[in-house]
Structures are given as C-alpha cells and as structure tokens.
C-alpha atoms as a PDB file:
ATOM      1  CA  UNK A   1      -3.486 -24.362  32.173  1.00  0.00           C
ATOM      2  CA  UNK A   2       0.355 -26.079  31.785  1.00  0.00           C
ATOM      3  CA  UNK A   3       1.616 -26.874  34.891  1.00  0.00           C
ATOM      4  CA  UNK A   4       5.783 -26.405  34.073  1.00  0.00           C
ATOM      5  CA  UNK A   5       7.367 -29.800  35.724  1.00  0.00           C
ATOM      6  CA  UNK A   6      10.331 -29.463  33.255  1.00  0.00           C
ATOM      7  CA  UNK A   7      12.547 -26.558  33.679  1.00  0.00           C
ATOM      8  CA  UNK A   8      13.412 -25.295  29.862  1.00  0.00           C
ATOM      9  CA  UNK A   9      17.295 -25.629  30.655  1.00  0.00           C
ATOM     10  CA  UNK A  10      19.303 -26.968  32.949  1.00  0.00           C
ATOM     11  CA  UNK A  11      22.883 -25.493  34.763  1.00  0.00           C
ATOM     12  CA  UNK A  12      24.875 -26.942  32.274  1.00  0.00           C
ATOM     13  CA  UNK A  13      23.442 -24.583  30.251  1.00  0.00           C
ATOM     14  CA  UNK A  14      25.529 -22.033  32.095  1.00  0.00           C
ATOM     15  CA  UNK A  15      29.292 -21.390  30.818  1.00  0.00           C
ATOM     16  CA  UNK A  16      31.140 -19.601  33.961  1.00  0.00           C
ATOM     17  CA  UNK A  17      33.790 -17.453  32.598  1.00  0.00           C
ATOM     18  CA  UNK A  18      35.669 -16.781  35.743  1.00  0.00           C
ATOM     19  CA  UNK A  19      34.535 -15.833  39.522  1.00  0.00           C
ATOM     20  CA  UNK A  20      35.975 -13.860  42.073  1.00  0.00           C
ATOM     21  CA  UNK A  21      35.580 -13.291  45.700  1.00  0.00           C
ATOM     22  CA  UNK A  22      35.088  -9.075  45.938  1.00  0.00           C
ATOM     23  CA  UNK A  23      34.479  -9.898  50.051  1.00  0.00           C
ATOM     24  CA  UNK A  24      34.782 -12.583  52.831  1.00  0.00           C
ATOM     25  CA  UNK A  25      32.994 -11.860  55.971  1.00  0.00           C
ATOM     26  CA  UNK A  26      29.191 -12.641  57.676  1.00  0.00           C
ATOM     27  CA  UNK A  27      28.386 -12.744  54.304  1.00  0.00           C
ATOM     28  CA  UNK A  28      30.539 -13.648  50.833  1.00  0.00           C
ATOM     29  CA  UNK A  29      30.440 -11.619  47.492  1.00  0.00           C
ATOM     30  CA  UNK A  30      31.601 -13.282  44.613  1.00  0.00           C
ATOM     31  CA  UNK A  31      32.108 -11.192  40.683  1.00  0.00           C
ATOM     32  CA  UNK A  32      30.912 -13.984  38.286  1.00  0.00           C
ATOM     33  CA  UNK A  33      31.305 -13.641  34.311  1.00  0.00           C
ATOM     34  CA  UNK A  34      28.979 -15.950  32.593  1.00  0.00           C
ATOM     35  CA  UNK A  35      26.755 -16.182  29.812  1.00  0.00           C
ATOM     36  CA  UNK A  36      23.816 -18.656  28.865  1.00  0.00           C
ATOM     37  CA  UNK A  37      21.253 -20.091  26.383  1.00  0.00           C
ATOM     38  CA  UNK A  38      18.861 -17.771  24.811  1.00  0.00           C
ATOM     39  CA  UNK A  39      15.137 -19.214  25.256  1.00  0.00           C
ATOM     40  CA  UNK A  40      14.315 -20.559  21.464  1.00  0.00           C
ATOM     41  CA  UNK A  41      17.730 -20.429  19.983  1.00  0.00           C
ATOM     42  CA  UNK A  42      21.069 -21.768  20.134  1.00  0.00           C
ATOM     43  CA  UNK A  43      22.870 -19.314  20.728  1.00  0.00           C
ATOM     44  CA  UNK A  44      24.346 -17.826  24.145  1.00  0.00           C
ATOM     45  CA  UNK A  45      24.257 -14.608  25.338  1.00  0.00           C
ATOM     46  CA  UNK A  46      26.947 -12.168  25.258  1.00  0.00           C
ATOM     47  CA  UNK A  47      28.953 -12.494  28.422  1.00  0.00           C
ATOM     48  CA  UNK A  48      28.114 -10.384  31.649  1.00  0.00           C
ATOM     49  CA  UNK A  49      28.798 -10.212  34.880  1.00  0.00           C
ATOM     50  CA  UNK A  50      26.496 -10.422  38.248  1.00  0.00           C
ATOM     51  CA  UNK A  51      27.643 -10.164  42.120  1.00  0.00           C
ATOM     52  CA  UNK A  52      26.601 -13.265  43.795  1.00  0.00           C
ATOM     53  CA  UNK A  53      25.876 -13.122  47.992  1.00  0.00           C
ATOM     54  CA  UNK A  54      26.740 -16.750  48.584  1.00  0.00           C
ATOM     55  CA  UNK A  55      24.980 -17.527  52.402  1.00  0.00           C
ATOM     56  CA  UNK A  56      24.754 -21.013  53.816  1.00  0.00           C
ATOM     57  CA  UNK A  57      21.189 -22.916  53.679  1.00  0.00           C
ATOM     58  CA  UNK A  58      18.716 -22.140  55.861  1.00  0.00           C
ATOM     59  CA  UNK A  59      15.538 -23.885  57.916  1.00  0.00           C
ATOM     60  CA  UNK A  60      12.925 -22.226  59.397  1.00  0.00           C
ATOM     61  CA  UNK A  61       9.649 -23.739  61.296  1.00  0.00           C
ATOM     62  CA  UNK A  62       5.879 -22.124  62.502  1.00  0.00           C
ATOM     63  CA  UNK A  63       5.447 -23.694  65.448  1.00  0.00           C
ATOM     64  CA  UNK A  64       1.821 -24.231  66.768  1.00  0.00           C
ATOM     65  CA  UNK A  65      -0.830 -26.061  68.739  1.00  0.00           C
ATOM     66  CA  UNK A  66      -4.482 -26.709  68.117  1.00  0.00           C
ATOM     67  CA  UNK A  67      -5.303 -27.326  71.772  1.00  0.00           C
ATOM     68  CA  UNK A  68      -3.932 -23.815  72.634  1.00  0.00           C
ATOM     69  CA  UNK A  69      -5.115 -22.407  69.404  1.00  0.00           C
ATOM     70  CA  UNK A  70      -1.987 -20.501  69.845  1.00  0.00           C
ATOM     71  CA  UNK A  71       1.032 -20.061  67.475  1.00  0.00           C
ATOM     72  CA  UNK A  72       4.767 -18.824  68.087  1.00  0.00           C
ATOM     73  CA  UNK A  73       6.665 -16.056  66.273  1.00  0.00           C
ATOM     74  CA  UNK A  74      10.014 -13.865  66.985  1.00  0.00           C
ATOM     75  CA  UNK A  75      10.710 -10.627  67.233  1.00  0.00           C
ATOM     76  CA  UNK A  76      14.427  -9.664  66.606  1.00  0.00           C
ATOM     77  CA  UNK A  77      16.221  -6.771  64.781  1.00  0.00           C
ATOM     78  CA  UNK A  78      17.768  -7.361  61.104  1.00  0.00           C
ATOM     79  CA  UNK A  79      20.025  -5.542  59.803  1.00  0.00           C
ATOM     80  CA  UNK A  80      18.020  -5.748  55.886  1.00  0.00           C
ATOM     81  CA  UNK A  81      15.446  -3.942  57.636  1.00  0.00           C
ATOM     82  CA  UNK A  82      17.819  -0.933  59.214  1.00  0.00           C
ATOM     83  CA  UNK A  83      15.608   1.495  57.559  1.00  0.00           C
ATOM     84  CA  UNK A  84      12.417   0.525  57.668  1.00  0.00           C
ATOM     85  CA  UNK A  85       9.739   2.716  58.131  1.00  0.00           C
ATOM     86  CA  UNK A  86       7.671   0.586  60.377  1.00  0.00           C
ATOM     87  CA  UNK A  87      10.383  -0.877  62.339  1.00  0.00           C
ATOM     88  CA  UNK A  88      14.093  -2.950  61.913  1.00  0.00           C
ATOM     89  CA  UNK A  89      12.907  -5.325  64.847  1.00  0.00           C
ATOM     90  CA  UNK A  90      11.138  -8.200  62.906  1.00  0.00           C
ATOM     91  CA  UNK A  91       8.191 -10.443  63.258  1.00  0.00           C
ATOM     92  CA  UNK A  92       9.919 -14.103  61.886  1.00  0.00           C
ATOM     93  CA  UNK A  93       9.559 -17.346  62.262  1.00  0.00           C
ATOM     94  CA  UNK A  94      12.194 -19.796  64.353  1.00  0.00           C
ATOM     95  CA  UNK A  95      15.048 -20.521  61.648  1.00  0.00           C
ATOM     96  CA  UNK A  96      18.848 -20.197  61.650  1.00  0.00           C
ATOM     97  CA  UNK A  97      21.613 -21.083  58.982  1.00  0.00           C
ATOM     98  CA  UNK A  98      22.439 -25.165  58.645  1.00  0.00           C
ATOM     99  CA  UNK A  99      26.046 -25.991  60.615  1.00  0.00           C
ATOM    100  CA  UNK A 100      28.376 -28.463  57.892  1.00  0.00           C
ATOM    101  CA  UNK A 101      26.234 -31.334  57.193  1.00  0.00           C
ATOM    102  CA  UNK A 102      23.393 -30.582  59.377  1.00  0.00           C
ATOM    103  CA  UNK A 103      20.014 -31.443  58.616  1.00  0.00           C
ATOM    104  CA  UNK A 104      17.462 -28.939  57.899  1.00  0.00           C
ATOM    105  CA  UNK A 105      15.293 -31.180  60.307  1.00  0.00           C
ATOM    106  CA  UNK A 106      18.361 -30.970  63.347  1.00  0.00           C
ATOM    107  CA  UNK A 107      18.861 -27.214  62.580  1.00  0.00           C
ATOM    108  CA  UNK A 108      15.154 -26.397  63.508  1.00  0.00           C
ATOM    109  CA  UNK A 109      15.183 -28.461  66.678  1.00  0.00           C
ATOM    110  CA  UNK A 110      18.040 -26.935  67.766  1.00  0.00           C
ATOM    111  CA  UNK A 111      17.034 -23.244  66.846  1.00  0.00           C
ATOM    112  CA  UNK A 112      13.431 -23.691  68.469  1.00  0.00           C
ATOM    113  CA  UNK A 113      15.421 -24.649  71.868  1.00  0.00           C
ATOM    114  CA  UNK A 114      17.622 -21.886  71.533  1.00  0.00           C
ATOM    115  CA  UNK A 115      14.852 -19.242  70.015  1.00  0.00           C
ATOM    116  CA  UNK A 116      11.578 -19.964  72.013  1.00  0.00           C
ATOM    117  CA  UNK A 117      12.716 -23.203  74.353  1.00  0.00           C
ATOM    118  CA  UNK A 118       9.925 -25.340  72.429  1.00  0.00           C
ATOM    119  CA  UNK A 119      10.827 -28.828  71.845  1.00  0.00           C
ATOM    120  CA  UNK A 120       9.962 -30.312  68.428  1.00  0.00           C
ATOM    121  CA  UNK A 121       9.240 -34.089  67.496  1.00  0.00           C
ATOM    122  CA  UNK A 122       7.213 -34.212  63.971  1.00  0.00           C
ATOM    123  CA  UNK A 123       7.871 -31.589  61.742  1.00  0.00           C
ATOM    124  CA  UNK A 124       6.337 -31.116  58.192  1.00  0.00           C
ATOM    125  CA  UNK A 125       8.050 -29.838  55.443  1.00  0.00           C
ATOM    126  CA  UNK A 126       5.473 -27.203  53.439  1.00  0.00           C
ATOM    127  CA  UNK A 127       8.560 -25.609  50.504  1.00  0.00           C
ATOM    128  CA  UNK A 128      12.412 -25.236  49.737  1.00  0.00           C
ATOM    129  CA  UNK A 129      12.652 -21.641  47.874  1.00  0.00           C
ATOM    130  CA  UNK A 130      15.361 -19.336  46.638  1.00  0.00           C
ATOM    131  CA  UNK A 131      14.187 -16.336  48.727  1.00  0.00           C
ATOM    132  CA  UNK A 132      16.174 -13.759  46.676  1.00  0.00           C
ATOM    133  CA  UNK A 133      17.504 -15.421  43.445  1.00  0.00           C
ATOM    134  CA  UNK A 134      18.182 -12.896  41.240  1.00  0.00           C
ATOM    135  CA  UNK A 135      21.374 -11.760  43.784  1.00  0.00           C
ATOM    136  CA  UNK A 136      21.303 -14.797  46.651  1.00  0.00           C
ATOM    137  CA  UNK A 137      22.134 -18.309  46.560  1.00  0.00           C
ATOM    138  CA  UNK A 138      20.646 -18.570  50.026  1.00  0.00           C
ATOM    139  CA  UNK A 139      18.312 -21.856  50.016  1.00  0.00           C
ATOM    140  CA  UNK A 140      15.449 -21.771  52.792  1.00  0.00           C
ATOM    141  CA  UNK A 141      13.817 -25.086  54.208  1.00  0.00           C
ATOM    142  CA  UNK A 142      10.384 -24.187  55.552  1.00  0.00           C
ATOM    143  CA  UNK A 143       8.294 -26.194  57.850  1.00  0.00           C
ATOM    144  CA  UNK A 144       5.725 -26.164  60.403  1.00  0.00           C
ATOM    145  CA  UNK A 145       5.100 -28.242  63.703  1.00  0.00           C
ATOM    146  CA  UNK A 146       2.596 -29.348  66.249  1.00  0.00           C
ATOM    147  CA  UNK A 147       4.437 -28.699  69.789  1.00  0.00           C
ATOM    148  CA  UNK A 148       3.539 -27.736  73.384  1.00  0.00           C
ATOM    149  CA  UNK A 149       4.109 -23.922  73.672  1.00  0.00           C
ATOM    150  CA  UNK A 150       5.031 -22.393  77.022  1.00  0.00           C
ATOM    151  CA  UNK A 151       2.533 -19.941  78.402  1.00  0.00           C
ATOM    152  CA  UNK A 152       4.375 -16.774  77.775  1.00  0.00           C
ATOM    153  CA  UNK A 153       7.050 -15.675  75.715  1.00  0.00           C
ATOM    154  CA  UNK A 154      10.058 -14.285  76.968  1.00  0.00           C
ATOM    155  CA  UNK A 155      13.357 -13.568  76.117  1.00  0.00           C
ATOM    156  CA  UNK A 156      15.421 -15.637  73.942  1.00  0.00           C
ATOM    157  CA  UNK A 157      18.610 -16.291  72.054  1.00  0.00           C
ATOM    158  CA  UNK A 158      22.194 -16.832  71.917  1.00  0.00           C
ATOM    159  CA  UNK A 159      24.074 -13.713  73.304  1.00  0.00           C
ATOM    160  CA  UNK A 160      27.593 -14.737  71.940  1.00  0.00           C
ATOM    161  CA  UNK A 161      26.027 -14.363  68.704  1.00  0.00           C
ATOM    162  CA  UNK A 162      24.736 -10.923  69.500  1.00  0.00           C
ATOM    163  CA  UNK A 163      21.195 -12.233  69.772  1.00  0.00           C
ATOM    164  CA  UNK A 164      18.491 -10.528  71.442  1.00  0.00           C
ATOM    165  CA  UNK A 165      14.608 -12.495  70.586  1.00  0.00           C
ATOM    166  CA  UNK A 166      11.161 -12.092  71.963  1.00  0.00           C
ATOM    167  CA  UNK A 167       8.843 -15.000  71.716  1.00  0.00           C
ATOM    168  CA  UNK A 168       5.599 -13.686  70.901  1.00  0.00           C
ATOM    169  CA  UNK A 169       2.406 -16.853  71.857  1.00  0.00           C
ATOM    170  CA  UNK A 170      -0.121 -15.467  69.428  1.00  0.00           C
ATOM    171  CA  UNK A 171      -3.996 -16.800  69.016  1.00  0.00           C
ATOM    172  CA  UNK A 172      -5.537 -17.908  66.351  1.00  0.00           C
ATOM    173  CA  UNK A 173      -7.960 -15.390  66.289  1.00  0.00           C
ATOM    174  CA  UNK A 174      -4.820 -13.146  65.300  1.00  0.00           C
ATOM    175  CA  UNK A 175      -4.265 -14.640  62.007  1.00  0.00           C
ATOM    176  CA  UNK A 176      -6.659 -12.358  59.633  1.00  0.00           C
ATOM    177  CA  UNK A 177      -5.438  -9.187  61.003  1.00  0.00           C
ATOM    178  CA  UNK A 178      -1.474 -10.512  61.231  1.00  0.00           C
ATOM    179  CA  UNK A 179      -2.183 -11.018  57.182  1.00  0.00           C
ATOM    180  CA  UNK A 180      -4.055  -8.065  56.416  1.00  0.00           C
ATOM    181  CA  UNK A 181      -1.629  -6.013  58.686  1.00  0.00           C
ATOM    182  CA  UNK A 182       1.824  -4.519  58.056  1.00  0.00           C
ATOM    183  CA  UNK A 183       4.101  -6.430  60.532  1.00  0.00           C
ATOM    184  CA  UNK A 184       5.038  -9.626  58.440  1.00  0.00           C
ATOM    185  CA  UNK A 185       7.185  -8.475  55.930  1.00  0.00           C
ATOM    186  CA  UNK A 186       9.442 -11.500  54.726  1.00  0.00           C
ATOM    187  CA  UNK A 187       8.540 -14.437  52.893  1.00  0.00           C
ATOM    188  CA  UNK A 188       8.727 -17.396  55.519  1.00  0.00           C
ATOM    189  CA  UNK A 189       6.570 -16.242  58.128  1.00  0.00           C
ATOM    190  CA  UNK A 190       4.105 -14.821  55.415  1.00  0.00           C
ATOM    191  CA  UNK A 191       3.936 -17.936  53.665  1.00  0.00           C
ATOM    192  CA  UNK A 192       4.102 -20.196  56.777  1.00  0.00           C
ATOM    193  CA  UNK A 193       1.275 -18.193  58.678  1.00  0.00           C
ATOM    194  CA  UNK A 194      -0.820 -18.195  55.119  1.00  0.00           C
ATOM    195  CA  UNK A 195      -0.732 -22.149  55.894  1.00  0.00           C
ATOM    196  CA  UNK A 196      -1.720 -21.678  59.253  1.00  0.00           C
ATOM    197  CA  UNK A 197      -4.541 -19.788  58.547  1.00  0.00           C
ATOM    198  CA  UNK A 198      -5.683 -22.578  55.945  1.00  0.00           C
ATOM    199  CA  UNK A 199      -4.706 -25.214  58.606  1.00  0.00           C
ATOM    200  CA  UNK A 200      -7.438 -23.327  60.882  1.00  0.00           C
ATOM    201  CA  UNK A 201     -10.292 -22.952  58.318  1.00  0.00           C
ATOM    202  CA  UNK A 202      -9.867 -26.599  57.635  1.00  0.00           C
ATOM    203  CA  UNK A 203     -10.196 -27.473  61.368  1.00  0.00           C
ATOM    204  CA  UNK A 204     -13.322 -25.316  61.324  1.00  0.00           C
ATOM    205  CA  UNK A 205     -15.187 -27.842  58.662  1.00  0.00           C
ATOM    206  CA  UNK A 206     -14.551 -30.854  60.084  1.00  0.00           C
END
C-alpha cells in the first residue's frame, strides 16, 4: 500500500479571486472566490465561492498518570453542541485558543492551571489536524502528559470568560466503556483517549 508523503498540489495552486469579511465577532466569516487545479489536467476549475470560519490555533493536552492509573477530562457546555440529543455540556480534553505568538506548548500549561489546576512539565506532541477543513481554518495541536492529578475534580475555569468546567479524575479501567460509549463526541479527546488506551495495553505487556 502507497503511503502519500507528497501532497499532489501545493497552495500556489490556488488563485484567490477576491475575499470578504461577511462577519467580525467570537468568530470571523470570510466570502472567498477562488478556483484551482483539476487532479490530472491543467486546467482550473471554474471559479466558486466558499465561506471560510477563520478561528485562531488551538492546543489541547490528555493529562494522565500511571501511578494513579487515573486520567483527567472536562466537562463544559459548547455552544456546537446546543442541540444535542445527549447533552450540550461536553466531555473534552484541557485546550484553549493560542494568545499572539504563544506556543502551543505555553498555551497548554497555562490552560491546565486554569482548567483542572494540574501543573505540566513534559508534554508529548501525538498530531496537528484541521478538525473541520472543508469550512474551518482552525489548526489543533494535540498532546498528552504525565502529571500529578489532584484527588478530586472540582470546579474550574475563567469566569470573565463565561467559563464554567468540571474536572472529571477518571480510571483506567474507564477507558473501554468511555470508547464504546456515547459521551466523547469530538475529535481530540476521542483520538487522545484512543492513545491512552494503547498507552495502557502497552504497560500491560511489559
């Protein structure tokens, strides 16, 4: 099986036409009129136009600890999820959106003080992903680390930014059913407990 190293094109096989902000607020819409390369030909495509959501980078980290065999998540409400059927409040990871020129490294250790009052030394970068490409340009910078977690959650979060979190110290022994469940329904924490749970079984065979 090919193992694609080489994207086929690159963005200067892009031709922006024009771009236009339709709205300026938590979030930014931009109208963009572009067209690009056909796969296999010369030729461009006809030109067309897509709304863009432009959001700042973003860092997220699973925090855990093999002597507690426990792990952290959040619980918080989000808007996306306003009418979900299960529930709006959450089950995340620790993350927050990258200040100017911070460091996706910085903007973790700052969120897990803020979001579960964990303090992080090594962390371990697992992927950066688009987590909604085909409307986002929203990078996210996922990580895990090894950190002393407190013995109970609590209550977390900055209220001038209309936070409300619950730290939620799960077991290992949660893992499986967190997976098999329902309750994770975004891509970080799915992906990030996914390596956990690998993490675990390797522990297991040594």
């Amino acid at each position: 099986m090919d193992i694609i190293q080489q994207a086929t094109y690159q963005h200067t096989d892009v031709e922006i036409q024009s771009r236009e902000f339709l709205y300026r607020g938590f979030v930014q819409v931009e109208k963009v009129s572009l067209q690009h390369r056909f796969f296999n030909q010369t030729d461009y495509t006809p030109v067309f136009q897509r709304e863009l959501i432009l959001r700042k980078e973003a860092a997220g980290v699973l925090i855990y600890n093999d002597l507690q065999q426990k792990f952290a998540l959040i619980e918080q409400f989000r808007i996306g999820a306003m009418d979900d059927i299960i529930s709006p409040w959450q089950l995340e990871i620790i993350a927050g959106v990258l200040d100017g020129d911070e460091t996706p490294e910085s903007c973790i250790r700052r969120e897990s003080l803020e979001e579960s009052g964990c303090e992080i030394n090594q962390l371990q970068k697992l992927f950066r992903f688009y987590p909604s490409a085909g409307a986002c340009n929203e990078i996210f910078h996922l990580y895990v680390a090894e950190a002393k977690l407190p013995d109970q959650g609590g209550i977390f979060g900055m209220p001038d930014e209309s936070e409300n979190i619950k730290l939620h110290l799960l077991p290992y022994s949660a893992i499986d059913d967190l997976l098999q469940g329902s309750r994770l329904c975004n891509a970080p924490v799915i992906m990030a407990v996914q390596w956990l749970q690998q993490h675990v079984a390797t522990l297991k065979n040594v």
